[in-house]
C-alpha atoms as a PDB file:
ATOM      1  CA  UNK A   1     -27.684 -11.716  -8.318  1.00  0.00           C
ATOM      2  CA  UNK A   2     -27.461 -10.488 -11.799  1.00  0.00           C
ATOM      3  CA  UNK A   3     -27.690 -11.690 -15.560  1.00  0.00           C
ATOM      4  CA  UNK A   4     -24.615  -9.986 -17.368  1.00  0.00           C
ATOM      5  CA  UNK A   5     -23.980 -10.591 -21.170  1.00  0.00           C
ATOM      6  CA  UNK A   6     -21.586  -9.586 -23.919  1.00  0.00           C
ATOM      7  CA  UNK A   7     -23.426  -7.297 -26.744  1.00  0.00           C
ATOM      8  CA  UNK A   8     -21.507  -6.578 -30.290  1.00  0.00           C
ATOM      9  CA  UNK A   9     -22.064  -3.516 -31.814  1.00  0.00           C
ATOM     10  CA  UNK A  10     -25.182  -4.662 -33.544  1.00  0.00           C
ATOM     11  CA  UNK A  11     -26.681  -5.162 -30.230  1.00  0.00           C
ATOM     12  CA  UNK A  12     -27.109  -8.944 -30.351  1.00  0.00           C
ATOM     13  CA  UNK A  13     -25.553 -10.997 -27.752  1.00  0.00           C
ATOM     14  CA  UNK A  14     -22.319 -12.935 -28.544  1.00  0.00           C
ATOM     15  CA  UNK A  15     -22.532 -16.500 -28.275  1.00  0.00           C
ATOM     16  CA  UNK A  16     -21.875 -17.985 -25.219  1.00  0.00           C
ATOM     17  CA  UNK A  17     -21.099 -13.998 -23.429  1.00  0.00           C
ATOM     18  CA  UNK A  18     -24.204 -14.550 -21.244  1.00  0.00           C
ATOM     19  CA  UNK A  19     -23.663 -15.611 -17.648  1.00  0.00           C
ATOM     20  CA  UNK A  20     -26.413 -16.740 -15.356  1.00  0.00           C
ATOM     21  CA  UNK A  21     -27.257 -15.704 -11.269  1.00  0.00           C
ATOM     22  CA  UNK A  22     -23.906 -13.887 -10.645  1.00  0.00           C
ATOM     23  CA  UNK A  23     -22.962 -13.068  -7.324  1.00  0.00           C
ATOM     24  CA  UNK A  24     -22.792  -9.541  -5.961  1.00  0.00           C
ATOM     25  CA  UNK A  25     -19.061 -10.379  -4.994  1.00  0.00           C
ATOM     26  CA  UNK A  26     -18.672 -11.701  -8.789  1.00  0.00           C
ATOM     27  CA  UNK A  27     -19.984  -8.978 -10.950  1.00  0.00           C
ATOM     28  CA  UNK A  28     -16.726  -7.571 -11.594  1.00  0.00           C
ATOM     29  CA  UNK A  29     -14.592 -10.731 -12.831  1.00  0.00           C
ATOM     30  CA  UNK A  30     -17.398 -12.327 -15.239  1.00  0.00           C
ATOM     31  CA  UNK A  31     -17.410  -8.894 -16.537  1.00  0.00           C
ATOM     32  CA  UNK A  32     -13.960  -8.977 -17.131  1.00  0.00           C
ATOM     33  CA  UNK A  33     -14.275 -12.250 -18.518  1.00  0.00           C
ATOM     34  CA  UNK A  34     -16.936 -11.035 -21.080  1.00  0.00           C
ATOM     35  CA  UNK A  35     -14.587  -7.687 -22.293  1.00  0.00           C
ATOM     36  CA  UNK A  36     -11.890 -10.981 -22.944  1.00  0.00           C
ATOM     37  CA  UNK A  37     -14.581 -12.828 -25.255  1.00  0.00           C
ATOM     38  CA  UNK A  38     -15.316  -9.574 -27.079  1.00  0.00           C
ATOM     39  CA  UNK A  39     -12.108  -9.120 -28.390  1.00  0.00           C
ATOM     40  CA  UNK A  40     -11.812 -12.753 -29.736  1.00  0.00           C
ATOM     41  CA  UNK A  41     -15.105 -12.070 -31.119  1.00  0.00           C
ATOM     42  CA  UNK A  42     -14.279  -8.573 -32.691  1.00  0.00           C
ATOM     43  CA  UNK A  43     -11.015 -10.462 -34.568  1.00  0.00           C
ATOM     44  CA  UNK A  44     -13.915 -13.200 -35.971  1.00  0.00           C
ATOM     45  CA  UNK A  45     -16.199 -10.582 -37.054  1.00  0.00           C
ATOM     46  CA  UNK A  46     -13.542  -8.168 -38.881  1.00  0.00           C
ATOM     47  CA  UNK A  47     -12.228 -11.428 -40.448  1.00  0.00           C
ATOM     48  CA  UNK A  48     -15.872 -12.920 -41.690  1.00  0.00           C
ATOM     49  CA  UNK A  49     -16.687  -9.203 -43.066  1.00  0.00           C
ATOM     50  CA  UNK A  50     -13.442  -8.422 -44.904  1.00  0.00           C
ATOM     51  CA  UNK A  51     -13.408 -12.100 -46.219  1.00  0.00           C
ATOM     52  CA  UNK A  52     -16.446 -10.990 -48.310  1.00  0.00           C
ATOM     53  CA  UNK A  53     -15.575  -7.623 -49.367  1.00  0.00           C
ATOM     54  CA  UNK A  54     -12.721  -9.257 -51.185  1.00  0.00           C
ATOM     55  CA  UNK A  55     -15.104 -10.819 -53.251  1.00  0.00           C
ATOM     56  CA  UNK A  56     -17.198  -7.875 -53.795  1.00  0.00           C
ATOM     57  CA  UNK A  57     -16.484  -4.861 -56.086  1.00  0.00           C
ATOM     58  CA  UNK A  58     -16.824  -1.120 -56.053  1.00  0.00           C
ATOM     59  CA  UNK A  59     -19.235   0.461 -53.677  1.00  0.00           C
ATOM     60  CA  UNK A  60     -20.470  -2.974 -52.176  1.00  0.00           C
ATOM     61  CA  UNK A  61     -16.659  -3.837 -51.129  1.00  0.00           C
ATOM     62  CA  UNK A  62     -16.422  -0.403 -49.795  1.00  0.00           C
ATOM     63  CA  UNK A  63     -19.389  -1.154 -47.406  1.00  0.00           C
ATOM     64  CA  UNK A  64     -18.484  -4.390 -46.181  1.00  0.00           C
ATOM     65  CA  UNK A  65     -14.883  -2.673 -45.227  1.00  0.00           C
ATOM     66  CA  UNK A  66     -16.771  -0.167 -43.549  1.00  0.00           C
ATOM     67  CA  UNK A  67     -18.646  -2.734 -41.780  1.00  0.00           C
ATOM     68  CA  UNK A  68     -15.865  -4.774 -40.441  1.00  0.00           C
ATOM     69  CA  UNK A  69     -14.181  -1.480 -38.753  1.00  0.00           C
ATOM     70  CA  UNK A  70     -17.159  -1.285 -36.549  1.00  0.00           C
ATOM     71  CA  UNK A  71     -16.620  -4.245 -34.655  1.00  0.00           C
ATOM     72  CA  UNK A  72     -14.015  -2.643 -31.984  1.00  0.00           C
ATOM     73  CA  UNK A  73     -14.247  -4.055 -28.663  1.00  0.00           C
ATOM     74  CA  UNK A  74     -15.077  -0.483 -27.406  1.00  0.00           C
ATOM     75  CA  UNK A  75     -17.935  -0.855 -29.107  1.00  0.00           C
ATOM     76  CA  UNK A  76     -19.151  -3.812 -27.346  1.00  0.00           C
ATOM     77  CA  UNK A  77     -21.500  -3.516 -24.201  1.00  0.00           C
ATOM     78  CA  UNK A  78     -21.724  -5.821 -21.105  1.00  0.00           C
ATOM     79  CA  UNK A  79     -25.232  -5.467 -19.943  1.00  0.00           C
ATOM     80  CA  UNK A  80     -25.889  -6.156 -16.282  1.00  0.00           C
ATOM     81  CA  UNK A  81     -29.573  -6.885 -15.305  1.00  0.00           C
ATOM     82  CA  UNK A  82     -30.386  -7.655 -11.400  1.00  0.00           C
ATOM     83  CA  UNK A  83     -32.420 -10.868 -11.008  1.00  0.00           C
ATOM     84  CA  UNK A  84     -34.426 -12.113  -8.330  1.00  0.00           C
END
């Protein structure tokens, strides 16, 4: 059995990406299931980030652009912990 869950690039877990005492035989399709939710959750994050920088100016903009390319869905980790 295993808890897996969904981590953005920050580290913290996405909401609702964790999935509870998962089968042996089941490890592979939640994980799937998890990569699907990080790339709705990627879009939200860009979108939340570059919302802002277009009300920021100069180098403040610049760093919330910055920001928002980060969130990739390579760059989110499923994290797969055996349980008991």
């Amino acid at each position: 059995m295993y808890e897996i869950r969904l981590t953005d690039p920050n580290g913290y877990t996405v909401p609702t990406a964790v999935r509870y005492r998962v089968a042996d035989d089941q490890r592979e399709a939640t994980e799937k299931e998890l990569r699907g939710l990080a790339t709705e959750d990627a879009e939200q994050q860009r979108a939340v980030l570059l919302n802002n920088a277009d009300g920021l100016t100069g180098i403040n903009a610049e760093n919330a652009r910055a920001a928002a390319s980060q969130f990739r869905i390579t760059n989110y980790k499923i994290q797969a912990t055996p349980v008991g």
